[in-house]
Protein backbone atom coordinates (compact mmCIF):
# COMPACT_ATOMS: atom_id res chain seq x y z
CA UNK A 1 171.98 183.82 0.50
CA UNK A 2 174.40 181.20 -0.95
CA UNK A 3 173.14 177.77 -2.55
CA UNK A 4 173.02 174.79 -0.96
CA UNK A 5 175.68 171.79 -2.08
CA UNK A 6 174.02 169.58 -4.33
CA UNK A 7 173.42 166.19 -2.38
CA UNK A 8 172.90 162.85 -3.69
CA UNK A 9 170.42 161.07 -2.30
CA UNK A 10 170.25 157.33 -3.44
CA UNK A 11 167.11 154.90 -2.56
CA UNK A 12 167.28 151.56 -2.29
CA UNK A 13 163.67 150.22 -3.19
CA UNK A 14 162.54 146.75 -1.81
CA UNK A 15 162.16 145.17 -5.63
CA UNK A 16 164.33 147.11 -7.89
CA UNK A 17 167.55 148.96 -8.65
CA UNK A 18 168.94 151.77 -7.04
CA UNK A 19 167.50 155.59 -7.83
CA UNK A 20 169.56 158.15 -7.26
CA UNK A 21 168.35 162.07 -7.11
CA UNK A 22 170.33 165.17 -7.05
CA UNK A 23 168.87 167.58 -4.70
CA UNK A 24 169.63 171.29 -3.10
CA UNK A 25 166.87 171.26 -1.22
CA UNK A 26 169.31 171.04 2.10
CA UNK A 27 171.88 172.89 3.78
CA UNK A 28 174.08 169.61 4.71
CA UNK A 29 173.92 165.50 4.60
CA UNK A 30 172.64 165.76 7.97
CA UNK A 31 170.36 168.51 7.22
CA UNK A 32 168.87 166.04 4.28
CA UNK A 33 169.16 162.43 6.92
CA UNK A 34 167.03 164.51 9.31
CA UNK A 35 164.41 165.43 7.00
CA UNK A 36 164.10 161.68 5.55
CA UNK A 37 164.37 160.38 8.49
CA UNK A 38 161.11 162.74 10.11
CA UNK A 39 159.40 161.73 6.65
CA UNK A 40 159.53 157.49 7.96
CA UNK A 41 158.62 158.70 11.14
CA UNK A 42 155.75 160.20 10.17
CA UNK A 43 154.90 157.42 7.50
CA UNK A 44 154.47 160.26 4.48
CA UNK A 45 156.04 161.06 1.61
CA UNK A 46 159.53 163.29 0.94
CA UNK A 47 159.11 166.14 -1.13
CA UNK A 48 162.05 167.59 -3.02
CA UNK A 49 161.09 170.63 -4.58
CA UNK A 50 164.64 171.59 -6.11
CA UNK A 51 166.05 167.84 -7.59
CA UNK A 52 167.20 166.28 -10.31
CA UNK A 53 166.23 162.61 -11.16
CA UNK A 54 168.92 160.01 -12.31
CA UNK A 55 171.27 162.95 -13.62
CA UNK A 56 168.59 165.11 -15.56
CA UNK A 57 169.61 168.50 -16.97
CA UNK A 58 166.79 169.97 -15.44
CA UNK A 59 165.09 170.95 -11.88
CA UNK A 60 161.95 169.39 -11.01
CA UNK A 61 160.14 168.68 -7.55
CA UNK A 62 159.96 164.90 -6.81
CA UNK A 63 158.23 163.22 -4.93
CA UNK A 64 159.14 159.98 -2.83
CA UNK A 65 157.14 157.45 -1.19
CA UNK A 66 159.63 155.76 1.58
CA UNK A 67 156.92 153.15 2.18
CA UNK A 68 158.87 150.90 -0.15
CA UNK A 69 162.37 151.85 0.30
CA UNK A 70 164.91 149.90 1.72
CA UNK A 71 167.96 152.37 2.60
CA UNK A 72 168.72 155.38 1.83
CA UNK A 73 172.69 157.11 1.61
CA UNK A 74 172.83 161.04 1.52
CA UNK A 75 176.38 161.65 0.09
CA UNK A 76 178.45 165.10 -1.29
CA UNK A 77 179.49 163.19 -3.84
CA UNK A 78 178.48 159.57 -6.07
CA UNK A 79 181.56 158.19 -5.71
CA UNK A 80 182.38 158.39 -2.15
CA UNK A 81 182.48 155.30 -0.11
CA UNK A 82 181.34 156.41 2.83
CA UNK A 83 178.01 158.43 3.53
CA UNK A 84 174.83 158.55 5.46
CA UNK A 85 172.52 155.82 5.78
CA UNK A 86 169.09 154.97 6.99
């Protein structure tokens, strides 16, 4: 089974800077926009088991609570100017 592209997924919090996690935990951006999106739907909380906080060396799951979040842009890569949002 081949891995999935990393994805950067960057939040947009109400009262603070941009966070941006690395993630394979989907196939696609629209794979990773569906899932977010279901999450605010369903008012709970996104789980990432296979991510990578603010550019860490290594894999953790993450956990985050959309409550407070703004927007959100799913992208292939950071420095693209176009991409996903919420």
């Amino acid at each position: 089974m081949p891995e999935n592209p990393e994805l950067i997924i960057r939040l947009h919090p109400v009262g603070g800077e941009d966070v941006s996690v690395l993630t394979q935990d989907f196939a696609s951006p629209k794979e990773a926009v569906e899932a977010i999106s279901r999450a605010l739907d369903e008012r709970r909380t996104l789980i990432l088991t296979r991510a990578r906080y603010n550019r860490e060396s290594g894999e953790n799951a993450v956990l985050v609570n959309l409550a407070n979040v703004v927007s959100v842009r799913v992208a292939r890569q950071d420095s693209e100017d176009t991409g996903q949002y919420l």
